[in-house]
N, C-alpha and C. Protein backbone atom coordinates (compact mmCIF):
# COMPACT_ATOMS: atom_id res chain seq x y z
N UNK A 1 4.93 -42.91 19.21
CA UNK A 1 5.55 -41.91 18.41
C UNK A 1 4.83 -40.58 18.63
N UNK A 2 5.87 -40.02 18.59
CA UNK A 2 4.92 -38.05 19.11
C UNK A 2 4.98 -37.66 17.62
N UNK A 3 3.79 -37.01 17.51
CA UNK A 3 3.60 -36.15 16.39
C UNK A 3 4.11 -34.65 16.64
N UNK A 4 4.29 -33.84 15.22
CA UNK A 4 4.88 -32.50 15.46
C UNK A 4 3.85 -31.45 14.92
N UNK A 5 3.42 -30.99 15.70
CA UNK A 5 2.74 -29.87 15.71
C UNK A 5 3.01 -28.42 15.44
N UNK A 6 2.29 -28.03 14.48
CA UNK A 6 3.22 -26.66 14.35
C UNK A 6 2.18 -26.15 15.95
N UNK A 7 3.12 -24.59 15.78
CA UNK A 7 2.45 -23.61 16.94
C UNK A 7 1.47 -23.11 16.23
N UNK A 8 0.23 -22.27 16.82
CA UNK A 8 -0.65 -21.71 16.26
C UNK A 8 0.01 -20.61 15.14
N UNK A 9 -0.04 -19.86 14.45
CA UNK A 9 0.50 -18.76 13.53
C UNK A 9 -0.11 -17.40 14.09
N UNK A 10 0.71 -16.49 14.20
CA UNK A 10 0.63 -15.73 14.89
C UNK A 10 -0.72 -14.54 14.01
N UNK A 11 -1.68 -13.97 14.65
CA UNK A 11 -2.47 -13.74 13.77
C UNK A 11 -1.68 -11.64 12.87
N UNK A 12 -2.26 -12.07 11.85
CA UNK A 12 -1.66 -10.73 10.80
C UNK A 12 -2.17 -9.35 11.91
N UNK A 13 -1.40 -8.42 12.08
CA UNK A 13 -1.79 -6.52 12.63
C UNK A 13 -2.39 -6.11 11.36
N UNK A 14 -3.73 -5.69 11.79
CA UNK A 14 -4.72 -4.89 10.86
C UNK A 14 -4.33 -3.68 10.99
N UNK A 15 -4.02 -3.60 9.66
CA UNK A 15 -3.14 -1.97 8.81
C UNK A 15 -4.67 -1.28 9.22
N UNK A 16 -4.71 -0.10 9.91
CA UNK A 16 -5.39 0.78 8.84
C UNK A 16 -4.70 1.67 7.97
N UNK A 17 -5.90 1.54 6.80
CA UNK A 17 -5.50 2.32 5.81
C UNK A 17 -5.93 3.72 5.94
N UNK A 18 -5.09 4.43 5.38
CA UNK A 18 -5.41 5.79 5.06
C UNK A 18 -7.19 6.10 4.36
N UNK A 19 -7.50 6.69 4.60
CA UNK A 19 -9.13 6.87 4.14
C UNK A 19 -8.86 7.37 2.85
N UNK A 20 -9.56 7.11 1.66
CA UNK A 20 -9.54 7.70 0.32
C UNK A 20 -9.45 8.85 0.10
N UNK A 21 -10.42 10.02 1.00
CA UNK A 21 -10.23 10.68 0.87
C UNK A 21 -9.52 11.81 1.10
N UNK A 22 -8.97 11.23 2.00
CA UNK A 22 -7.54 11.85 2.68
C UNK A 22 -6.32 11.94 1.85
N UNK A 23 -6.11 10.68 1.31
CA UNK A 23 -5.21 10.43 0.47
C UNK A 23 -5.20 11.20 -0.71
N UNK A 24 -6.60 11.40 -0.92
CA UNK A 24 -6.66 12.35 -2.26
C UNK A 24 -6.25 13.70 -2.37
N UNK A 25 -7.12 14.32 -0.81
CA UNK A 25 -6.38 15.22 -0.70
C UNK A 25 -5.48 15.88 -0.35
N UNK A 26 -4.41 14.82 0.05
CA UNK A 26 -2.70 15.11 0.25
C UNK A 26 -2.63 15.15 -1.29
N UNK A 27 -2.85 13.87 -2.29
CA UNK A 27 -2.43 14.06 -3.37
C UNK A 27 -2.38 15.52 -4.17
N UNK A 28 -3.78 16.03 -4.11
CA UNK A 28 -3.92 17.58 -4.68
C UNK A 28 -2.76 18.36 -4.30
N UNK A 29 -2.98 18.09 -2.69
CA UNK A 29 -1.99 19.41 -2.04
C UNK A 29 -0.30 19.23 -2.87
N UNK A 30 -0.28 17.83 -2.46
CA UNK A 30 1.52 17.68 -3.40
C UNK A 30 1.70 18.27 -5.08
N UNK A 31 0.20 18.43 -5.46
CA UNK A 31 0.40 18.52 -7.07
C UNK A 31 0.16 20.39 -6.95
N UNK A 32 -0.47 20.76 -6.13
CA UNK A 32 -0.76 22.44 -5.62
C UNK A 32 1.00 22.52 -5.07
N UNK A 33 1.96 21.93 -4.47
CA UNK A 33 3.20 22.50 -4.13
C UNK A 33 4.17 22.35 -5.14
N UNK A 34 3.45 21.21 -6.43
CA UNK A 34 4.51 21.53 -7.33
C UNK A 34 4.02 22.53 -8.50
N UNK A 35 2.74 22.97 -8.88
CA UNK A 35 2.23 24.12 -9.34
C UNK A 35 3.13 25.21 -9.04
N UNK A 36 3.04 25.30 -7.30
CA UNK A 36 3.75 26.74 -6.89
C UNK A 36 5.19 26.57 -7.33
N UNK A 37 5.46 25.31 -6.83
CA UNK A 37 7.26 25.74 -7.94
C UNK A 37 7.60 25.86 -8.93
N UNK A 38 6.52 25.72 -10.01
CA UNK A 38 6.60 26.50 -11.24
C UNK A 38 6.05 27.58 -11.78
N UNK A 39 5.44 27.91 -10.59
CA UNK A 39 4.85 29.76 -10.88
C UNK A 39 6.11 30.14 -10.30
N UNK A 40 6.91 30.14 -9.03
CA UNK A 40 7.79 30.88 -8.63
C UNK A 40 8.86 30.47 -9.76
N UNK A 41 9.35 29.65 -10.31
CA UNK A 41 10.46 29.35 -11.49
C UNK A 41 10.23 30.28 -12.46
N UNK A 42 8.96 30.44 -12.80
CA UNK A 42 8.39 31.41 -13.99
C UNK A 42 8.66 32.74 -13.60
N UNK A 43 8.23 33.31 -12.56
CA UNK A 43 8.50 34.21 -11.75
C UNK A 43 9.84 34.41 -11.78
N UNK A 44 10.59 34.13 -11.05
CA UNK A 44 12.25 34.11 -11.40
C UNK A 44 12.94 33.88 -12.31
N UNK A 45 12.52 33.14 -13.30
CA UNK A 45 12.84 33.30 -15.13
C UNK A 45 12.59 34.39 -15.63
N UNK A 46 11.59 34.79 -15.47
CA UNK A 46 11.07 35.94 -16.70
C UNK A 46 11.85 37.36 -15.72
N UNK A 47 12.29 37.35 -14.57
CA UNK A 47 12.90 38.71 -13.92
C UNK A 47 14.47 38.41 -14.56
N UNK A 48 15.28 37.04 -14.13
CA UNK A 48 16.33 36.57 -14.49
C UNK A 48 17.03 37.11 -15.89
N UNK A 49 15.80 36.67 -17.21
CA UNK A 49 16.33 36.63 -18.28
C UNK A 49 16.96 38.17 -18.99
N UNK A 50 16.31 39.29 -18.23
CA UNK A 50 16.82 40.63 -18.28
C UNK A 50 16.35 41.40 -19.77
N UNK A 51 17.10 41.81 -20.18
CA UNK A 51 16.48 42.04 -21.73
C UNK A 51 16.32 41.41 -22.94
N UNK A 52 14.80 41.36 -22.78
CA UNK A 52 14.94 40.68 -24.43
C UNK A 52 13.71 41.10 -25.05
N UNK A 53 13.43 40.36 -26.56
CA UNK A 53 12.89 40.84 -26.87
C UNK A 53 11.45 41.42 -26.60
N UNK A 54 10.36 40.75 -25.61
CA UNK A 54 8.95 40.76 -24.79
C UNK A 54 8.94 42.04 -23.54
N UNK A 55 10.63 42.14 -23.18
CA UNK A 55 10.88 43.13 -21.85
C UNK A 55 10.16 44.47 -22.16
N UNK A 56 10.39 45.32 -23.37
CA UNK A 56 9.67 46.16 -23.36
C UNK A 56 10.64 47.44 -22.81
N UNK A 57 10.50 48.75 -23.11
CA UNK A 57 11.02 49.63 -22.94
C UNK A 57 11.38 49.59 -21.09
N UNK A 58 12.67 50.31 -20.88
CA UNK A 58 13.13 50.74 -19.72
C UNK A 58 12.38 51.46 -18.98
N UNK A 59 11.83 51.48 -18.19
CA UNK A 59 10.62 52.46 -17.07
C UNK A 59 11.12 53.02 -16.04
N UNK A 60 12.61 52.77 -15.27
CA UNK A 60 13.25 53.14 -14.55
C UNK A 60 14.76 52.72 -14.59
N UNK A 61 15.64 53.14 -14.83
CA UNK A 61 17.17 52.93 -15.02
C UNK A 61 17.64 52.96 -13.69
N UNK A 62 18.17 51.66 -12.93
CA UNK A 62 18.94 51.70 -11.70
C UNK A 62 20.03 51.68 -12.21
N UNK A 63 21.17 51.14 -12.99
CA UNK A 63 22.24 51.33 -13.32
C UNK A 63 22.64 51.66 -15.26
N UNK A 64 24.06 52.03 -14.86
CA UNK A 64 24.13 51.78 -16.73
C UNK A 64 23.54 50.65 -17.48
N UNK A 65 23.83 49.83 -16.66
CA UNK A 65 23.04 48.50 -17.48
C UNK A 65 21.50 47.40 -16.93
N UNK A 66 21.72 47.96 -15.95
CA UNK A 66 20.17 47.81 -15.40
C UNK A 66 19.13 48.56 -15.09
N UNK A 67 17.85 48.18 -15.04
CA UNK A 67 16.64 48.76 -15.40
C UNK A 67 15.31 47.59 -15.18
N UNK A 68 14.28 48.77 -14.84
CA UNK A 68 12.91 47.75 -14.36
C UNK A 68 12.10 48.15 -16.36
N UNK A 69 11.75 47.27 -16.73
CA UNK A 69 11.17 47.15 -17.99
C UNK A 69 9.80 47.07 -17.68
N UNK A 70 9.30 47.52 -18.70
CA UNK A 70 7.64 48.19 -19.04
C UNK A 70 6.79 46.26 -18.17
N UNK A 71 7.48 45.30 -18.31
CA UNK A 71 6.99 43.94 -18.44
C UNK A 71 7.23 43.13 -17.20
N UNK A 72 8.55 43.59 -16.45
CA UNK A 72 8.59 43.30 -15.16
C UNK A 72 7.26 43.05 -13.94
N UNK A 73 6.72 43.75 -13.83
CA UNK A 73 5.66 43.59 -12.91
C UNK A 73 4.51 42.83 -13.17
N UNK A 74 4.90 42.20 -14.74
CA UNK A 74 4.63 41.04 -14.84
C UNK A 74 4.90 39.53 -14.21
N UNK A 75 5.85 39.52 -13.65
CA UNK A 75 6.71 38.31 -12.68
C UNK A 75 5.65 38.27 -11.10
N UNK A 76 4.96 38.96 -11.30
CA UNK A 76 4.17 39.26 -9.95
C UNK A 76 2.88 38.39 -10.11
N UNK A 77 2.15 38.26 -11.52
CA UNK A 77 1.29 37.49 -11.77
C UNK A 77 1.25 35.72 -10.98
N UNK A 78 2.81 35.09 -11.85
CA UNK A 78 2.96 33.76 -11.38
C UNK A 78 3.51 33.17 -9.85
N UNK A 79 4.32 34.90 -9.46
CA UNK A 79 4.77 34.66 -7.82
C UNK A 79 3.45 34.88 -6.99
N UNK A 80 2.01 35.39 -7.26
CA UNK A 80 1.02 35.30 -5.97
C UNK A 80 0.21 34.25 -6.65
N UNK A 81 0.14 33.63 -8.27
CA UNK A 81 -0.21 32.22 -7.90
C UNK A 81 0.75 31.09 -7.44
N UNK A 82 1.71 31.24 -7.18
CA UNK A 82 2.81 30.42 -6.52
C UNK A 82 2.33 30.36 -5.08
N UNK A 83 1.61 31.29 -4.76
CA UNK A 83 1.82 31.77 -2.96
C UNK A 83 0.46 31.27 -2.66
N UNK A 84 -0.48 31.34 -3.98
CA UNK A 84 -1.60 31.34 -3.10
C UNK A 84 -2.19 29.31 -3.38
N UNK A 85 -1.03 28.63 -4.14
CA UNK A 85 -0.84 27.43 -4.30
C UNK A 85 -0.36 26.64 -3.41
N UNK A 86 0.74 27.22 -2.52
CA UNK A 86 1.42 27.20 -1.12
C UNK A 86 0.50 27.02 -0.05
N UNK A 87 -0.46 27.92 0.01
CA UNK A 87 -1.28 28.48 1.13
C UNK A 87 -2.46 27.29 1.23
N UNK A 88 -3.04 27.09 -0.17
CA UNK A 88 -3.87 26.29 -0.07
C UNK A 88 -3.29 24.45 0.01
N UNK A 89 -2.31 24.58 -0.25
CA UNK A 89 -1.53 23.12 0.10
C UNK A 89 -1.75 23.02 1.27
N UNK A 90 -0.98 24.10 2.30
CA UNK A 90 -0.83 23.99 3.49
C UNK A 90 -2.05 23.89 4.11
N UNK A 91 -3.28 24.61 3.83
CA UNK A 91 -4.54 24.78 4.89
C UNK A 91 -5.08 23.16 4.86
N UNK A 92 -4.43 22.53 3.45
CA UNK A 92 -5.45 21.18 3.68
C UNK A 92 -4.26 20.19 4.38
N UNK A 93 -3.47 20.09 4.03
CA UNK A 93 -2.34 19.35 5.04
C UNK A 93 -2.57 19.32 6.67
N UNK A 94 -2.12 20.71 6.83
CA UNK A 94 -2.20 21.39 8.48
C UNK A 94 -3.38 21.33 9.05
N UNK A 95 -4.46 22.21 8.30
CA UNK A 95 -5.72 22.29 8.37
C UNK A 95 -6.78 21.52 9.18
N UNK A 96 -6.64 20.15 8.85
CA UNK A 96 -7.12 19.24 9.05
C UNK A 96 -6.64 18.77 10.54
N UNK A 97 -5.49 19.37 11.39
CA UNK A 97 -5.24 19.20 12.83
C UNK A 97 -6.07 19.78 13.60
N UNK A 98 -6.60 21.46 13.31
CA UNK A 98 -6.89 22.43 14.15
C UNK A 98 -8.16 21.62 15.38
N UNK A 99 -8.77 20.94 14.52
CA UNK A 99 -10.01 20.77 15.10
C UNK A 99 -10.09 19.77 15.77
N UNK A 100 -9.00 18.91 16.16
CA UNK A 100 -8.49 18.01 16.90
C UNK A 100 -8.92 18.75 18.98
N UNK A 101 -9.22 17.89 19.65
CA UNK A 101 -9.37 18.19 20.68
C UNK A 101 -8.32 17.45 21.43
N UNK A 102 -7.91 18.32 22.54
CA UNK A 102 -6.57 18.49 22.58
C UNK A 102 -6.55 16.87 24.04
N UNK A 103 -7.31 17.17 24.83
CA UNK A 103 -7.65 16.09 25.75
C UNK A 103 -7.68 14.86 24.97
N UNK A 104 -8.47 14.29 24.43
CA UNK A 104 -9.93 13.41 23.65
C UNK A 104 -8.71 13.10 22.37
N UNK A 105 -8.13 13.96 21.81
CA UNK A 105 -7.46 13.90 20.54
C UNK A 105 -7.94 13.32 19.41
N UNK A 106 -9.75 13.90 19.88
CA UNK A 106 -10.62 13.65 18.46
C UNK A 106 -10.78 15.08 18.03
């Protein structure tokens, strides 16, 4: 009588994993790109909402009904931390290629 043998089992592909600290700091960068989309939302809300009560006197009249308010150039505050939330996302994302050697691709 022949016996049945399994085949050997094929051995498991060793994942590497992402390094901790890599991971972490993608994590930052994703939480730095959603920061910036709510400085630029803020930014574009507070220009959007037009007159109300915080706007503050008219400082320049472009039309009968429009005008730059005393408070406007306030919207500038949350749009260059929007930008500069962007910037620093990107330098650690991207960043981290430059120094790659281009031969070697260490």
């Amino acid at each position: 009588m022949q016996t049945l043998e399994r085949p050997p089992r094929p051995s498991i592909p060793s994942v590497n994993l992402p390094s901790t600290v890599r991971t972490t700091e993608l994590l930052r960068s994703a939480a730095l790109v959603a920061v910036g989309l709510v400085c630029m939302a803020a930014a574009a809300g507070w220009l959007l909402l037009g007159a109300h009560s915080w706007s503050g006197p008219v400082v320049l009249d472009l039309s009968e009904n429009h005008g730059v308010h005393l408070t406007d150039p306030l919207a500038a505050l949350p749009f260059v931390a929007g930008l500069l939330c962007w910037w620093r996302a990107g330098r650690t994302i991207v960043g981290d290629h430059r120094h790659l050697d281009a031969k070697s691709g260490r």
